[in-house]
Protein backbone atom coordinates (compact mmCIF):
# COMPACT_ATOMS: atom_id res chain seq x y z
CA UNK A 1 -5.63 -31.03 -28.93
CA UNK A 2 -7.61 -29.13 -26.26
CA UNK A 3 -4.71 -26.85 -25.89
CA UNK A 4 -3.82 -26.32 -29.80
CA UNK A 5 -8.02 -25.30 -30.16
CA UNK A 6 -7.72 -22.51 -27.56
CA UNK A 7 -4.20 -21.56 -28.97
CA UNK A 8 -6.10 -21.53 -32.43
CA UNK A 9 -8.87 -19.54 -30.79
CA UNK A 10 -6.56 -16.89 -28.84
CA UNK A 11 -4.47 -16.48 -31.95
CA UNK A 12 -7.48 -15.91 -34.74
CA UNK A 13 -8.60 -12.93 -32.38
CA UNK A 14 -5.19 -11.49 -32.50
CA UNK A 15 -3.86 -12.86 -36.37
CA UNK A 16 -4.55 -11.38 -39.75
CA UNK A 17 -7.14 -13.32 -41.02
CA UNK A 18 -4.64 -13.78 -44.29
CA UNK A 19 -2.42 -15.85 -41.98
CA UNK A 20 -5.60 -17.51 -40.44
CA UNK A 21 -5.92 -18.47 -43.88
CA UNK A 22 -2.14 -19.42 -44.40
CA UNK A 23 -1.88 -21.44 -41.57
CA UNK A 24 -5.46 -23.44 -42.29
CA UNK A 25 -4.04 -24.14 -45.85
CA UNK A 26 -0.56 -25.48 -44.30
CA UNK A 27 -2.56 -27.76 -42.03
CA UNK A 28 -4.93 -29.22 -44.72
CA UNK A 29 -1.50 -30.14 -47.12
CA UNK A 30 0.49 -31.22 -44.08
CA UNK A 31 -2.57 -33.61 -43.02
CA UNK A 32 -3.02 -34.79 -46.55
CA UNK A 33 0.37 -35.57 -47.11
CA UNK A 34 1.06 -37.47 -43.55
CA UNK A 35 -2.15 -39.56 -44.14
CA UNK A 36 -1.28 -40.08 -47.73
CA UNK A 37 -5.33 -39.15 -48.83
CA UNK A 38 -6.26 -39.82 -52.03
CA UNK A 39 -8.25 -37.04 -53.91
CA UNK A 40 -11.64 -39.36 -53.84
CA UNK A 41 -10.54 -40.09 -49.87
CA UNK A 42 -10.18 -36.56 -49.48
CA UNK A 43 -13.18 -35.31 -51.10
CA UNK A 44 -15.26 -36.66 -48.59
CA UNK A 45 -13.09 -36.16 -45.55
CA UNK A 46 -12.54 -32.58 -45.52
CA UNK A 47 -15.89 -31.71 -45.39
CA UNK A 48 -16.39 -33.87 -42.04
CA UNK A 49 -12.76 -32.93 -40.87
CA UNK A 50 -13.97 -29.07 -40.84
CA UNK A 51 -17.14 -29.91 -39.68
CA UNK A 52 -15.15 -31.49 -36.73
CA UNK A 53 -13.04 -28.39 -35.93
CA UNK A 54 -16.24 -25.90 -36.12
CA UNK A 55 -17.62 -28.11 -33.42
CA UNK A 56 -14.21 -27.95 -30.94
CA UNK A 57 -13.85 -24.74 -31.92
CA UNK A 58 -17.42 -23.63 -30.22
CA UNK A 59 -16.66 -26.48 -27.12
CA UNK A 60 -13.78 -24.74 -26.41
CA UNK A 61 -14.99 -20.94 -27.26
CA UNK A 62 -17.21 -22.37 -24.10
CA UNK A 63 -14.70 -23.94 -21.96
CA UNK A 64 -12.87 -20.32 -22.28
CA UNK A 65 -15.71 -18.56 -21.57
CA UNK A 66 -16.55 -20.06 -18.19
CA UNK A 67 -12.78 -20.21 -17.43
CA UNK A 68 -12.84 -16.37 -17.96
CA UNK A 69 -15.95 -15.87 -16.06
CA UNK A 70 -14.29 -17.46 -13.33
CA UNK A 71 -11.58 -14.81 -13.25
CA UNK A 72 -14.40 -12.15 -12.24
CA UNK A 73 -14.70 -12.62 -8.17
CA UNK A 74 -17.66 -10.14 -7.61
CA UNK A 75 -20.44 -12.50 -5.65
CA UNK A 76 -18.88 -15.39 -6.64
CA UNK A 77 -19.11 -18.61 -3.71
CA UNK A 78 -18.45 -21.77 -3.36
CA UNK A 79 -21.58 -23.00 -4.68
CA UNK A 80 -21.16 -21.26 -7.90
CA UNK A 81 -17.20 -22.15 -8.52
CA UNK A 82 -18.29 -25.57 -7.74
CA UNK A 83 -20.80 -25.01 -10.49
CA UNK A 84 -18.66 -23.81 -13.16
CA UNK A 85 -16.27 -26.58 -12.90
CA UNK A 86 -18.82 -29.00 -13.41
CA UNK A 87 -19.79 -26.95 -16.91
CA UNK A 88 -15.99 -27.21 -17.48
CA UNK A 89 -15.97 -30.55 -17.07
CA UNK A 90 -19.21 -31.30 -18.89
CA UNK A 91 -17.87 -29.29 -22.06
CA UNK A 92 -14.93 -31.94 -21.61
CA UNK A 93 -17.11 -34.82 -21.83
CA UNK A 94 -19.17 -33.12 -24.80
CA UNK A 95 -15.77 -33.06 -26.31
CA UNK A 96 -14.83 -36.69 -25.89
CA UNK A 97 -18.44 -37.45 -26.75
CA UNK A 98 -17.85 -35.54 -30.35
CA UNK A 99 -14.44 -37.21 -30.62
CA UNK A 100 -15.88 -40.78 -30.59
CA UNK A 101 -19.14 -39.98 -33.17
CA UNK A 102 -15.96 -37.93 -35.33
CA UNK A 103 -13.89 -40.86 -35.31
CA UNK A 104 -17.06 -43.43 -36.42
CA UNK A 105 -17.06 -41.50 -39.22
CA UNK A 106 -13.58 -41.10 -40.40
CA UNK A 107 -13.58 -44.94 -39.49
CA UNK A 108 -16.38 -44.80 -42.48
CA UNK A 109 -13.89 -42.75 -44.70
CA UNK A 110 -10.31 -43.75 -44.28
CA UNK A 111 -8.95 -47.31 -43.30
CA UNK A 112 -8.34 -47.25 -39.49
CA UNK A 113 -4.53 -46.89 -40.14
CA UNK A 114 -5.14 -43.59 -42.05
CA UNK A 115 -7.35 -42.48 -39.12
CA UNK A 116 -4.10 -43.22 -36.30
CA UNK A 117 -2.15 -41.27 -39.03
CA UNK A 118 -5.05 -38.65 -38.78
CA UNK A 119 -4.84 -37.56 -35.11
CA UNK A 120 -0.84 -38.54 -35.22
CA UNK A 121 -0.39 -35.81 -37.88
CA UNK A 122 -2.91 -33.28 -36.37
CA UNK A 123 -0.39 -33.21 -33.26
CA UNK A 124 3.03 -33.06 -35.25
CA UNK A 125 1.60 -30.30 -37.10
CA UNK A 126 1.03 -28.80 -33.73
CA UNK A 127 4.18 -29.03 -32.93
CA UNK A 128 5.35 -27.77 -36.02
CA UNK A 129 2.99 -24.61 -35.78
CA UNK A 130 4.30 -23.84 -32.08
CA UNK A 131 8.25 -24.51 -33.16
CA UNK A 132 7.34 -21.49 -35.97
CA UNK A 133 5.18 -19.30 -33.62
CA UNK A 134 8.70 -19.54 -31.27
CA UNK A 135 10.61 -18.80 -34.43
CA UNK A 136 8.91 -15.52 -35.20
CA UNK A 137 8.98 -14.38 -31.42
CA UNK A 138 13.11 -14.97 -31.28
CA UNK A 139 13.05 -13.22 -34.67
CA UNK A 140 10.63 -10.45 -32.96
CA UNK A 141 13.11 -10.22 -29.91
CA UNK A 142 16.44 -9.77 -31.92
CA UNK A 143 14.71 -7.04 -34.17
């Protein structure tokens, strides 16, 4: 999950926003269909599903941020590499923290079998998404 956010994040800077677009339309029919929501289900998931990945999506702008600040050596010790990993690992926990209230509610949506299907169909479709991103670079090197 962690790694599909910053992929996310790392690819909207570079992508069109059209295929930002594209690919955010893609994952909202692949989830639907792999969970099997029904329109009423769906009406009031989406709006806490998106809620969900504007939240990761700023915990892990962070966690790149103080991985990237890392990078820059000038003055930096021991003390204060120490210190960033323990914001690193603190944005971790936040994470885990906003997993667990995010899955309470789903739990208050979808029947908890919909909810395994849920996280089991957010990581096929990331494995979908990276099989087509490796698609288009093959088709990029042959050209």
């Amino acid at each position: 999950m962690i790694f599909f956010c910053a992929l996310q994040v790392s690819a909207q800077r570079q992508m069109d926003p059209k295929m930002i677009e594209m690919i955010k339309s893609k994952k909202v029919a692949f989830i639907t269909e792999q969970v099997g929501l029904t329109s009423l289900e769906g009406e009031k998931f989406w709006p806490v599903y998106n809620q969900l990945e504007k939240e990761r999506m700023e915990l892990n702008d962070k966690k790149r941020d103080l991985e990237e600040s890392a990078e820059d050596k000038a003055a930096k010790t021991e003390d204060a590499y120490r210190k960033l990993t323990m914001e690193i690992v603190a944005t971790h926990l936040k994470e885990a923290k906003l997993m667990e209230e995010y899955n309470n509610k789903f739990l208050s949506i979808l029947s908890a079998e919909k909810v395994l299907k849920l996280y089991r169909s957010e990581r096929k479709f990331r494995s979908y998404l990276m099989q087509e991103m490796r698609k288009n670079d093959d088709d990029k090197g042959k050209k």
